[in-house]
PDB file of N, CA and C in Angstrom:
ATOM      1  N   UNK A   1       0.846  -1.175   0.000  1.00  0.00           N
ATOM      2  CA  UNK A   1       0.000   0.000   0.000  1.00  0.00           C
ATOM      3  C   UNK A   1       0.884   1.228   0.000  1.00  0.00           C
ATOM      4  N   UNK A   2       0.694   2.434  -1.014  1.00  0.00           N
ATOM      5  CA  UNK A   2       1.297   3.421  -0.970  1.00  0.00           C
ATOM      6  C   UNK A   2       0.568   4.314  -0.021  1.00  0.00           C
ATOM      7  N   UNK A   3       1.825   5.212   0.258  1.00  0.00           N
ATOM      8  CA  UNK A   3       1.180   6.156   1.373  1.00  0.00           C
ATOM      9  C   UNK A   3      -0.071   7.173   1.396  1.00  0.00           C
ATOM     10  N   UNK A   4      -0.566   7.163   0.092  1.00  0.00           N
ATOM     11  CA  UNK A   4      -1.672   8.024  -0.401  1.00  0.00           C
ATOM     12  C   UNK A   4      -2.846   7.388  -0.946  1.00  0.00           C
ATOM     13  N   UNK A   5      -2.584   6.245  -0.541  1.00  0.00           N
ATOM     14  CA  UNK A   5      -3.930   4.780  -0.437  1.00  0.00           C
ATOM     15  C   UNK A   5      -4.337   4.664   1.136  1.00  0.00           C
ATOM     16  N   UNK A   6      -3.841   5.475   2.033  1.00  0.00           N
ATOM     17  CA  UNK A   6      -4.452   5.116   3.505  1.00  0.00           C
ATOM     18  C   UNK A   6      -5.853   6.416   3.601  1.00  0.00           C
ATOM     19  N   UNK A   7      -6.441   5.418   4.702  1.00  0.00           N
ATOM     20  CA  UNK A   7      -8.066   5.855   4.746  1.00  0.00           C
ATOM     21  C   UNK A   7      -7.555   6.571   5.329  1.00  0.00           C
ATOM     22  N   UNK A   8      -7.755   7.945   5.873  1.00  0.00           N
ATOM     23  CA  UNK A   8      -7.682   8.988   6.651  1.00  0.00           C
ATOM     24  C   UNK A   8      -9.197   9.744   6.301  1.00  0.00           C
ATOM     25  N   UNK A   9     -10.092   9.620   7.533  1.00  0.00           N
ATOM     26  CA  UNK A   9     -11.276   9.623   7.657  1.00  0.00           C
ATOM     27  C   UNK A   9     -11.518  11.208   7.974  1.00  0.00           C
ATOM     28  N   UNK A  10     -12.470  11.780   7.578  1.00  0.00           N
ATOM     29  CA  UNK A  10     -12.747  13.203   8.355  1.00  0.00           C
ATOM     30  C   UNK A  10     -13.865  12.854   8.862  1.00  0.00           C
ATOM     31  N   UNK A  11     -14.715  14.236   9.816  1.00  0.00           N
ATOM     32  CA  UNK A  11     -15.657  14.103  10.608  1.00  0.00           C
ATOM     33  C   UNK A  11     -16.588  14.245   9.427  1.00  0.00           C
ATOM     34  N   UNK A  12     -16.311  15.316   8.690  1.00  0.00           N
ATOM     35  CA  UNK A  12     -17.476  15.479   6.770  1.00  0.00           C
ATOM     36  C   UNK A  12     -17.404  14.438   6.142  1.00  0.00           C
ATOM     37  N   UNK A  13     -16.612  13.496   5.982  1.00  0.00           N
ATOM     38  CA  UNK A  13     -16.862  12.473   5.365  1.00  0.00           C
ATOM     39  C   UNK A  13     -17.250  11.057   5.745  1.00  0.00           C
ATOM     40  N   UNK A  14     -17.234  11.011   7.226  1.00  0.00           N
ATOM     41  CA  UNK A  14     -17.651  10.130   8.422  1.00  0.00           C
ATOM     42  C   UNK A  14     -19.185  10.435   8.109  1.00  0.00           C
ATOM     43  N   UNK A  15     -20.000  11.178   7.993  1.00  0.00           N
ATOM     44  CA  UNK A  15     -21.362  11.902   7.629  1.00  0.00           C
ATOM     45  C   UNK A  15     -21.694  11.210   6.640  1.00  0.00           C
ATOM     46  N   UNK A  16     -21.540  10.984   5.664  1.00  0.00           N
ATOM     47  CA  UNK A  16     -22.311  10.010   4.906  1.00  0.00           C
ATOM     48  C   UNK A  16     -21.088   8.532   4.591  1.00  0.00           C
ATOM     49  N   UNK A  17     -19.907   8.754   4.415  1.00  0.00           N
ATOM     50  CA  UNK A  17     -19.398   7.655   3.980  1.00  0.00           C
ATOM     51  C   UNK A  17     -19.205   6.272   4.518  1.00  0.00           C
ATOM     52  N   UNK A  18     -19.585   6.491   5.828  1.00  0.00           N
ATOM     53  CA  UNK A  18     -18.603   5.442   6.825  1.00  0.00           C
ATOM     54  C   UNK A  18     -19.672   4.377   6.368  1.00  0.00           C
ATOM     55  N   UNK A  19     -20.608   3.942   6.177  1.00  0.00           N
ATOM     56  CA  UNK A  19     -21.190   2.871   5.898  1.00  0.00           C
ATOM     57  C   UNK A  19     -21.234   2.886   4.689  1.00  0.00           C
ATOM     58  N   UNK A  20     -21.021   3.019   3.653  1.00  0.00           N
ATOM     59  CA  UNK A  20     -20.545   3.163   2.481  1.00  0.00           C
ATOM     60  C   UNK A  20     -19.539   2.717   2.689  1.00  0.00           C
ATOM     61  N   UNK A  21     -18.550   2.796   3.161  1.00  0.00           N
ATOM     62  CA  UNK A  21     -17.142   2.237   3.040  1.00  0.00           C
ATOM     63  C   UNK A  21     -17.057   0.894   3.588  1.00  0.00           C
ATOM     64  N   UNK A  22     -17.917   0.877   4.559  1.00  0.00           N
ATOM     65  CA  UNK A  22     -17.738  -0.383   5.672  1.00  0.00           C
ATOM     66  C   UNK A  22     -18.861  -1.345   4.313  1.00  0.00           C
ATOM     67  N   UNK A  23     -19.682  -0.908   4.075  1.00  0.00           N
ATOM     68  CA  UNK A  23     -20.510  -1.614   2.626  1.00  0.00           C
ATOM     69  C   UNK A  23     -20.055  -2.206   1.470  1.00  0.00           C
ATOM     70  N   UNK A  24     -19.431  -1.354   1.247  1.00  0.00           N
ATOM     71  CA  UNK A  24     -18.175  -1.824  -0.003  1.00  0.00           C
ATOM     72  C   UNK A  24     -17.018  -2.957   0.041  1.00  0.00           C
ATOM     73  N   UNK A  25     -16.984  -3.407   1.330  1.00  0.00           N
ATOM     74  CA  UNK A  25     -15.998  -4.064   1.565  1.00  0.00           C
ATOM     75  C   UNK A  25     -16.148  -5.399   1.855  1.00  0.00           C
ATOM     76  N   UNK A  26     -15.985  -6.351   1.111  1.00  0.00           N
ATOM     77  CA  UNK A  26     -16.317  -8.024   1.062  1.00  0.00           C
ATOM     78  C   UNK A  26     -16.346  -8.284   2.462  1.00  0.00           C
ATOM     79  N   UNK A  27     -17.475  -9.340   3.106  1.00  0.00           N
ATOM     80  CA  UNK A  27     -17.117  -9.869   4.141  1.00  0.00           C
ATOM     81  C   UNK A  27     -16.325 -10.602   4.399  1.00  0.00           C
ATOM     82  N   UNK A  28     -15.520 -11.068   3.931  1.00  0.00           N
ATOM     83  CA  UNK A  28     -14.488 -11.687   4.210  1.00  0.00           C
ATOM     84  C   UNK A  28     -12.766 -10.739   4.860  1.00  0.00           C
ATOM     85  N   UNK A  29     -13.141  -9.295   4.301  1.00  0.00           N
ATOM     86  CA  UNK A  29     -12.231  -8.488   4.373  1.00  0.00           C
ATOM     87  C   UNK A  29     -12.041  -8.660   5.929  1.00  0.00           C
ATOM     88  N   UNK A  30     -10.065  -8.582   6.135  1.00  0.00           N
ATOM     89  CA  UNK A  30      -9.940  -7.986   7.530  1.00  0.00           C
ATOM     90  C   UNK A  30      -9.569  -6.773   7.532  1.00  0.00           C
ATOM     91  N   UNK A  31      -9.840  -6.020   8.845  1.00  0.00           N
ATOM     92  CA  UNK A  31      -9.733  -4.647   8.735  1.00  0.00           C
ATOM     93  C   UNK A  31      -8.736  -4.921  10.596  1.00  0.00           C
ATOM     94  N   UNK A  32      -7.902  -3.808  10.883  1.00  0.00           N
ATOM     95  CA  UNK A  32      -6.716  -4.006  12.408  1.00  0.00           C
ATOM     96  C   UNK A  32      -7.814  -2.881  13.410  1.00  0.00           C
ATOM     97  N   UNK A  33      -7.717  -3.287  14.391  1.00  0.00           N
ATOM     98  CA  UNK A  33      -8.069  -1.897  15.270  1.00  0.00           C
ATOM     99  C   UNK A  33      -7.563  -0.413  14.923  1.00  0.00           C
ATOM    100  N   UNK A  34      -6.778  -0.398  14.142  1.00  0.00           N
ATOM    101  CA  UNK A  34      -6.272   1.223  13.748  1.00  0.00           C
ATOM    102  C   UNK A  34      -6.938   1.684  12.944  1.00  0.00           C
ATOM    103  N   UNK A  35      -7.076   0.032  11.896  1.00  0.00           N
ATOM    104  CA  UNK A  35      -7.731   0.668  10.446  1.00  0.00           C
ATOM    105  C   UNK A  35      -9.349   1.292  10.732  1.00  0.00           C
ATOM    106  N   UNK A  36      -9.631   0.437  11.874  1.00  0.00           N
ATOM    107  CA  UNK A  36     -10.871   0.591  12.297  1.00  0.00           C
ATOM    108  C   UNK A  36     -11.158   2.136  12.802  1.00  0.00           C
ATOM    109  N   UNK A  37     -10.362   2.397  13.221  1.00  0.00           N
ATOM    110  CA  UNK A  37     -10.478   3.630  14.206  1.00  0.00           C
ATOM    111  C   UNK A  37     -10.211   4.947  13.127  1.00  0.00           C
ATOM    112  N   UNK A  38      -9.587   4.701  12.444  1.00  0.00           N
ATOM    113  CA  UNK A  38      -9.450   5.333  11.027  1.00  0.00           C
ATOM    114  C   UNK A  38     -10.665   5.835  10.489  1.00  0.00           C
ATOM    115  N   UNK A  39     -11.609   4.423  10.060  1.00  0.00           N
ATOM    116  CA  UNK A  39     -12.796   4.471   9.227  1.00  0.00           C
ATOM    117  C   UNK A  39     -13.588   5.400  10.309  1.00  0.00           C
ATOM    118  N   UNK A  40     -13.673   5.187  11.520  1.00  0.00           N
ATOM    119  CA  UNK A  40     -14.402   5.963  12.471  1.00  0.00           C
ATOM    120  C   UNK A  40     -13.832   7.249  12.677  1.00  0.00           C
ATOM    121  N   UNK A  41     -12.758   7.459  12.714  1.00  0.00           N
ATOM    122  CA  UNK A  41     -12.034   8.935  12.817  1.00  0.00           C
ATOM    123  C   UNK A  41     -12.367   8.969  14.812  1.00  0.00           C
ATOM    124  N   UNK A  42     -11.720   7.916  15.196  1.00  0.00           N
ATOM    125  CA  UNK A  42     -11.365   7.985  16.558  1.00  0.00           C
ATOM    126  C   UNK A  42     -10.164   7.185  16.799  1.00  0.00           C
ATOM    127  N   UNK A  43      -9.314   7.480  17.895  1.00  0.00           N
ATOM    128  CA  UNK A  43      -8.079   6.644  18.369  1.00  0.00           C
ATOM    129  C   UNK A  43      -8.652   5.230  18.555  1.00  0.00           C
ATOM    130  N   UNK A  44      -7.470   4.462  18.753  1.00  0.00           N
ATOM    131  CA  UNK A  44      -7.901   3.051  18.925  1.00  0.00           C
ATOM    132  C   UNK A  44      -8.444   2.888  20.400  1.00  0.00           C
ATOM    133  N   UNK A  45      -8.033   3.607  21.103  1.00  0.00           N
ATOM    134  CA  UNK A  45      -8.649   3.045  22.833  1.00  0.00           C
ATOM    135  C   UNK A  45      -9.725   3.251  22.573  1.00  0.00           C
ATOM    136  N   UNK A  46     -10.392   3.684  21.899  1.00  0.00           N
ATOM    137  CA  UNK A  46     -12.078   4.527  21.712  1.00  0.00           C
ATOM    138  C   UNK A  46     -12.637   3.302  20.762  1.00  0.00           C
ATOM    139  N   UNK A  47     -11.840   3.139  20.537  1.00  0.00           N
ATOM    140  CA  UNK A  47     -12.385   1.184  19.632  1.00  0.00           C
ATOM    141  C   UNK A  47     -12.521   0.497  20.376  1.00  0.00           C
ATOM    142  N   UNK A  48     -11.582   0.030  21.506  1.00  0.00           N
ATOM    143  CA  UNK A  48     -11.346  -0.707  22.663  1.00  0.00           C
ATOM    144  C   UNK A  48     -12.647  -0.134  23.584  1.00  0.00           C
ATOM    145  N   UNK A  49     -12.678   0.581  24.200  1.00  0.00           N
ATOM    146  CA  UNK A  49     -14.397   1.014  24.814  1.00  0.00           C
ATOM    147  C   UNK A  49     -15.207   1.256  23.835  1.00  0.00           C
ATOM    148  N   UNK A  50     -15.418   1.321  23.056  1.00  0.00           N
ATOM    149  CA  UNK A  50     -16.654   0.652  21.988  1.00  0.00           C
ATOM    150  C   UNK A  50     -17.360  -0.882  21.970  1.00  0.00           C
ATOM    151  N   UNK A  51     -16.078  -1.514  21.957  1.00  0.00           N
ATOM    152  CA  UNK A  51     -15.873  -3.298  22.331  1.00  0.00           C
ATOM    153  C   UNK A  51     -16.736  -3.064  23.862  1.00  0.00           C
ATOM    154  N   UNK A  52     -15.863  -2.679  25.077  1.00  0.00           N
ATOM    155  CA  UNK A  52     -16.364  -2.994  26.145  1.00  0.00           C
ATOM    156  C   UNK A  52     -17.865  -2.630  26.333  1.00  0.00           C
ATOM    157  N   UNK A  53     -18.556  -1.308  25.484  1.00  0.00           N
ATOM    158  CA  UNK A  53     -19.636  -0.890  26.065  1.00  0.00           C
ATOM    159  C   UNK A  53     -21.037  -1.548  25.225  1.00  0.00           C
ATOM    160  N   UNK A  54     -19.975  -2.242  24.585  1.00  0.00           N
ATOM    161  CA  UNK A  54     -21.102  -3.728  23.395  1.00  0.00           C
ATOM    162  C   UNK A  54     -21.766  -2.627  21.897  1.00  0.00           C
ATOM    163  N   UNK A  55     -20.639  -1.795  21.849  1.00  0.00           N
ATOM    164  CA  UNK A  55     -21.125  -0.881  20.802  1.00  0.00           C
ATOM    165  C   UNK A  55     -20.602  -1.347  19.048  1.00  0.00           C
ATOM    166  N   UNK A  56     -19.101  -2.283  19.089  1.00  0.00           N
ATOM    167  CA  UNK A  56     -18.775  -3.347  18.743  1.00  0.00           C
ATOM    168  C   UNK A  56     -18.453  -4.587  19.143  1.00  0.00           C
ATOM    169  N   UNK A  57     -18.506  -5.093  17.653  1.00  0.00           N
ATOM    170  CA  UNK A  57     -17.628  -7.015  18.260  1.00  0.00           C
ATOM    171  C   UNK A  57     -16.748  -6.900  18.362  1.00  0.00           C
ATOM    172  N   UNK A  58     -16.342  -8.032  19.561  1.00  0.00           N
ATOM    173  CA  UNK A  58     -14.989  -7.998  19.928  1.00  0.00           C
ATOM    174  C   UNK A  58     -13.855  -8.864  18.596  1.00  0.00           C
ATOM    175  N   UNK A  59     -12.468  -8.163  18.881  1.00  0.00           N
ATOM    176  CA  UNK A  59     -11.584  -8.773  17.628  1.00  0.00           C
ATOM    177  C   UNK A  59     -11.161 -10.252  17.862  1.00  0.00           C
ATOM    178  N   UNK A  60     -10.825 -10.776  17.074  1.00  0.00           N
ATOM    179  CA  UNK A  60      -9.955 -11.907  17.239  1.00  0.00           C
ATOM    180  C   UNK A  60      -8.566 -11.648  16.982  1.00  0.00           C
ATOM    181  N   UNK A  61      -7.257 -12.081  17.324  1.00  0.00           N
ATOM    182  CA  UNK A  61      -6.118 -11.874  17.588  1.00  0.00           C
ATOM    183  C   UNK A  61      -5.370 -12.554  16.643  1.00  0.00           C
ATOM    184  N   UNK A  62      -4.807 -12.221  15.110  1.00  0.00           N
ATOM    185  CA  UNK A  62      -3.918 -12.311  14.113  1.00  0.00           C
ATOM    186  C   UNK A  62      -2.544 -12.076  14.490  1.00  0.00           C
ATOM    187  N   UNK A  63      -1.421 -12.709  14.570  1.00  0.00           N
ATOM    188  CA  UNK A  63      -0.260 -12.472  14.800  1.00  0.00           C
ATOM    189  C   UNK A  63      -0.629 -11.021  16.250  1.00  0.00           C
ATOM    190  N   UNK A  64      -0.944 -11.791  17.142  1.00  0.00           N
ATOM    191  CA  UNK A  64      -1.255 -10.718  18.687  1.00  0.00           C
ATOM    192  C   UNK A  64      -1.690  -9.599  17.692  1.00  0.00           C
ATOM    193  N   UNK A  65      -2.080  -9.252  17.173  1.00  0.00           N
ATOM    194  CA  UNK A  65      -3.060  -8.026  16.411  1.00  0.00           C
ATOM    195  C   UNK A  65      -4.106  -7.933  16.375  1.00  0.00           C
ATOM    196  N   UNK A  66      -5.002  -7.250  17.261  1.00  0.00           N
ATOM    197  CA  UNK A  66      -6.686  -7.352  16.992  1.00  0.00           C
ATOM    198  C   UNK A  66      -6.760  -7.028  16.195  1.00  0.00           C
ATOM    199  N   UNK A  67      -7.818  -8.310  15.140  1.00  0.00           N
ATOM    200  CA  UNK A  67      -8.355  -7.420  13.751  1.00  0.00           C
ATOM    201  C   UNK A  67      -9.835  -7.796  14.006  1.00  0.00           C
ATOM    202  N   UNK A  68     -10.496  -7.035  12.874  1.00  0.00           N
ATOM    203  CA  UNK A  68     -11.917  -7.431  13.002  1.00  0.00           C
ATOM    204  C   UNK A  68     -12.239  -7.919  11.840  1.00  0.00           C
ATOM    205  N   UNK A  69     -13.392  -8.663  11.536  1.00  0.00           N
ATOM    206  CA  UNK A  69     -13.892  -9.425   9.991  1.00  0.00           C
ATOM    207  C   UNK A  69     -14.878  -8.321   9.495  1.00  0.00           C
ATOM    208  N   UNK A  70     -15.100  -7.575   8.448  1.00  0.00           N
ATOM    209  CA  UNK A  70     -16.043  -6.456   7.775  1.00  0.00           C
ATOM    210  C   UNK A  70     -17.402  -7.559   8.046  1.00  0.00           C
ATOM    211  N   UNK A  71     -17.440  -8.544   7.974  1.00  0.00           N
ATOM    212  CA  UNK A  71     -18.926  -9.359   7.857  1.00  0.00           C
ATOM    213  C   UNK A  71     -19.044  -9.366   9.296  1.00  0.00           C
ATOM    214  N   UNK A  72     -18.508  -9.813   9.586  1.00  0.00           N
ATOM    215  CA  UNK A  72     -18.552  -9.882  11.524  1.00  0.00           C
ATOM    216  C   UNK A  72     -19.282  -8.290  11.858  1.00  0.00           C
ATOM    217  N   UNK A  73     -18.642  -7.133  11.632  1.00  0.00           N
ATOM    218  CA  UNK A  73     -19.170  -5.715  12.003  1.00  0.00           C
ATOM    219  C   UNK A  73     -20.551  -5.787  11.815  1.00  0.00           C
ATOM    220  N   UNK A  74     -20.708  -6.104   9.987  1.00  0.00           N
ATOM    221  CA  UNK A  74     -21.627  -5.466   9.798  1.00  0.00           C
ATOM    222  C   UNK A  74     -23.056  -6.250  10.180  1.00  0.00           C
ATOM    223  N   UNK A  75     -22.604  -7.891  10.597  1.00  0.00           N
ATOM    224  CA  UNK A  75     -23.763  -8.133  11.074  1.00  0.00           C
ATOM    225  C   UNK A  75     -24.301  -7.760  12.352  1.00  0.00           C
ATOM    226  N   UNK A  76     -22.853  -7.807  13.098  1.00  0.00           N
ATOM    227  CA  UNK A  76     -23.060  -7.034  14.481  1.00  0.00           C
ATOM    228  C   UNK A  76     -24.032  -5.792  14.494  1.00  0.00           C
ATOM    229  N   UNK A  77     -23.280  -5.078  13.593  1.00  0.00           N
ATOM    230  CA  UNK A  77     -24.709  -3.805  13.356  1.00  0.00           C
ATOM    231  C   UNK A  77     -26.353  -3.878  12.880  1.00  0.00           C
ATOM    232  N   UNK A  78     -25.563  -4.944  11.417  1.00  0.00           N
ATOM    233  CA  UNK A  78     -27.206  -5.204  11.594  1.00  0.00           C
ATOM    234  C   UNK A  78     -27.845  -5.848  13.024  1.00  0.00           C
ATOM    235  N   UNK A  79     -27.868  -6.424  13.805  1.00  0.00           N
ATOM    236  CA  UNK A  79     -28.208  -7.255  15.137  1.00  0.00           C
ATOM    237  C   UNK A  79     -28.748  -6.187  16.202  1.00  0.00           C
ATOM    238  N   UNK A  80     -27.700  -4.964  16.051  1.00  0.00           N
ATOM    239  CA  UNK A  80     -27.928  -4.006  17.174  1.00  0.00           C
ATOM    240  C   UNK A  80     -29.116  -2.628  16.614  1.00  0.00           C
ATOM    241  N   UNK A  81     -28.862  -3.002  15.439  1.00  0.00           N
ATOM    242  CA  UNK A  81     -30.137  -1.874  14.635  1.00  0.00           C
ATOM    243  C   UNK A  81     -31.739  -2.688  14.557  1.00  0.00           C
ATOM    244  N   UNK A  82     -31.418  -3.830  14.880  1.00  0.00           N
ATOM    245  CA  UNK A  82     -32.619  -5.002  14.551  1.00  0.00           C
ATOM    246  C   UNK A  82     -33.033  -4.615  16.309  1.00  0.00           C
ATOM    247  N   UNK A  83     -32.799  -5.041  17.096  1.00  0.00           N
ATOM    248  CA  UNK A  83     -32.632  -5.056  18.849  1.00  0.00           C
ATOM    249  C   UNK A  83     -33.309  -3.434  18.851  1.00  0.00           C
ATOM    250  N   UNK A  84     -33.005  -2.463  18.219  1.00  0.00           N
ATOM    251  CA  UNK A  84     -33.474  -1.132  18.708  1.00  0.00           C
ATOM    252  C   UNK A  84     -34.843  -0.948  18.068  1.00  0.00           C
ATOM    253  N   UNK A  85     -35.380  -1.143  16.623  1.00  0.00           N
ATOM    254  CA  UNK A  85     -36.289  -1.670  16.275  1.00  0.00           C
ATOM    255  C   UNK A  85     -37.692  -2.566  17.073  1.00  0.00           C
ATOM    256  N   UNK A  86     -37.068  -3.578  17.603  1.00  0.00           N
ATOM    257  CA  UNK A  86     -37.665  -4.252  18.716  1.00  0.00           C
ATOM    258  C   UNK A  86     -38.047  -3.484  19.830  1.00  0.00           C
ATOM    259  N   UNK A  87     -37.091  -2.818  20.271  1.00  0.00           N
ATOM    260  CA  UNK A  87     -37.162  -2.647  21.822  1.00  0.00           C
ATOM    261  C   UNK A  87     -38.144  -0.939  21.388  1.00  0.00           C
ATOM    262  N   UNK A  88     -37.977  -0.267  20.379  1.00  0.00           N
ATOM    263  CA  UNK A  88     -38.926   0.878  20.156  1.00  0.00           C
ATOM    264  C   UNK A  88     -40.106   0.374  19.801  1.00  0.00           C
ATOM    265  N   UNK A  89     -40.673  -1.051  18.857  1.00  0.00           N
ATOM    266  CA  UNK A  89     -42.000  -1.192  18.481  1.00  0.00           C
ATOM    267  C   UNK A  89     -42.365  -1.450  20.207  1.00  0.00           C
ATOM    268  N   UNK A  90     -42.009  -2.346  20.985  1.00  0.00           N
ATOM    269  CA  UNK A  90     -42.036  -2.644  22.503  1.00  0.00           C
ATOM    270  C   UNK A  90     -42.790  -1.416  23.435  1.00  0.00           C
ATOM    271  N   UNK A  91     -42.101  -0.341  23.644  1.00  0.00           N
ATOM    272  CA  UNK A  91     -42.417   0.587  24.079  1.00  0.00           C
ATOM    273  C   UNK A  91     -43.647   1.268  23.510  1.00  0.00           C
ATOM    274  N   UNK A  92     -43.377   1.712  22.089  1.00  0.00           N
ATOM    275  CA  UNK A  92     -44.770   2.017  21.467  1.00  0.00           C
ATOM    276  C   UNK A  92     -45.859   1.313  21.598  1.00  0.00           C
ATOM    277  N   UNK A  93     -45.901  -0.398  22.200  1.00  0.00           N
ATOM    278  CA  UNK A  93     -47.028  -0.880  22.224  1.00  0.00           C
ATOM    279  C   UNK A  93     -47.931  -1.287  23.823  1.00  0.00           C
ATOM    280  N   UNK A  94     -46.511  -0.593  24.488  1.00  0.00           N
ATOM    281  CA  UNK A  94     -46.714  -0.533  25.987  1.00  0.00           C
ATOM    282  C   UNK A  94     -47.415   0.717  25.986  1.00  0.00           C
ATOM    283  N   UNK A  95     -47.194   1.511  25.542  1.00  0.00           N
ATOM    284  CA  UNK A  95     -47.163   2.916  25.342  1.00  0.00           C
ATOM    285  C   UNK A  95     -49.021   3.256  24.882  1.00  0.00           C
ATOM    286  N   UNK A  96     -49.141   2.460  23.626  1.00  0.00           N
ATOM    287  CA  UNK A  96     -50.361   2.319  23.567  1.00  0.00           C
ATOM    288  C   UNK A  96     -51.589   1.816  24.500  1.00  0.00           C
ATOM    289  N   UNK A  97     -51.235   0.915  25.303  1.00  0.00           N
ATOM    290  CA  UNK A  97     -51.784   0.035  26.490  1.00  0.00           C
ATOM    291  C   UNK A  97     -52.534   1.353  27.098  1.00  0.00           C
ATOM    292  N   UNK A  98     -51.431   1.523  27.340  1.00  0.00           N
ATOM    293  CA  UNK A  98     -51.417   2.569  29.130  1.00  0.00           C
ATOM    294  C   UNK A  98     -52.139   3.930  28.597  1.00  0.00           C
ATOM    295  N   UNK A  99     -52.390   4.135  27.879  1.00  0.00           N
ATOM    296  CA  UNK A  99     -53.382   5.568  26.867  1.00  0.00           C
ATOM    297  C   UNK A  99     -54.741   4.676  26.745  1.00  0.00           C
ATOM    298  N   UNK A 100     -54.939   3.512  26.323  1.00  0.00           N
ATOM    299  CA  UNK A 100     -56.062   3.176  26.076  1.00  0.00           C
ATOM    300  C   UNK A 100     -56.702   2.420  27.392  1.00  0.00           C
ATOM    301  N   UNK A 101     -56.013   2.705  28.414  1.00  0.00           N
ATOM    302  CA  UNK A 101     -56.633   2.312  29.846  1.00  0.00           C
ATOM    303  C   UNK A 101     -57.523   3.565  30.270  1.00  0.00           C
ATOM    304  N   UNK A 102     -57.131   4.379  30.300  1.00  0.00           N
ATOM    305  CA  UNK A 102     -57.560   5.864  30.428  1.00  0.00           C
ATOM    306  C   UNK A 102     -59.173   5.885  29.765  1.00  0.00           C
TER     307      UNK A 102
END
């Protein structure tokens, strides 16, 4: 990789691209905790508490290197966008209950 092939992410282009980029990329692709933190435009410890606060999957360890699998992320995301879905129709239908007791 030449030096003017690295992702260097902005906060304007984090705005629409970052799933676009993370989209584009075969599941099979590995991506390192840096590269990751890159695509996000945050340091890697901020990847590392992302992991802990279940905001990502955790890596598996390549030559002691956390990397992550692009299919692994993105199902993770899909899973956690599916779960919020749920847990909002949930509320809206609790929500409805408790109005039509009245």
């Amino acid at each position: 990789m030449k030096s003017d092939d690295k992702v260097i992410a902005s906060e304007e282009a984090l705005d629409g691209e970052l799933f676009t980029l993370i989209g584009s990329l075969p599941d099979g692709a590995l991506i390192s905790e840096t590269g990751l933190a890159r695509i996000f435009g945050r340091h890697p410890s901020a990847i590392k508490r992302a992991i802990d606060r279940g905001e990502l999957p955790p890596p598996v360890y390549l030559m002691k290197r956390p990397v992550f699998s692009i299919g692994c992320i993105r199902r993770f995301l899909q899973n956690r966008f599916q779960q919020a879905l749920e847990e909002h129709e949930h509320l809206q239908n609790t929500l409805k209950k408790h109005r039509n007791v009245d």
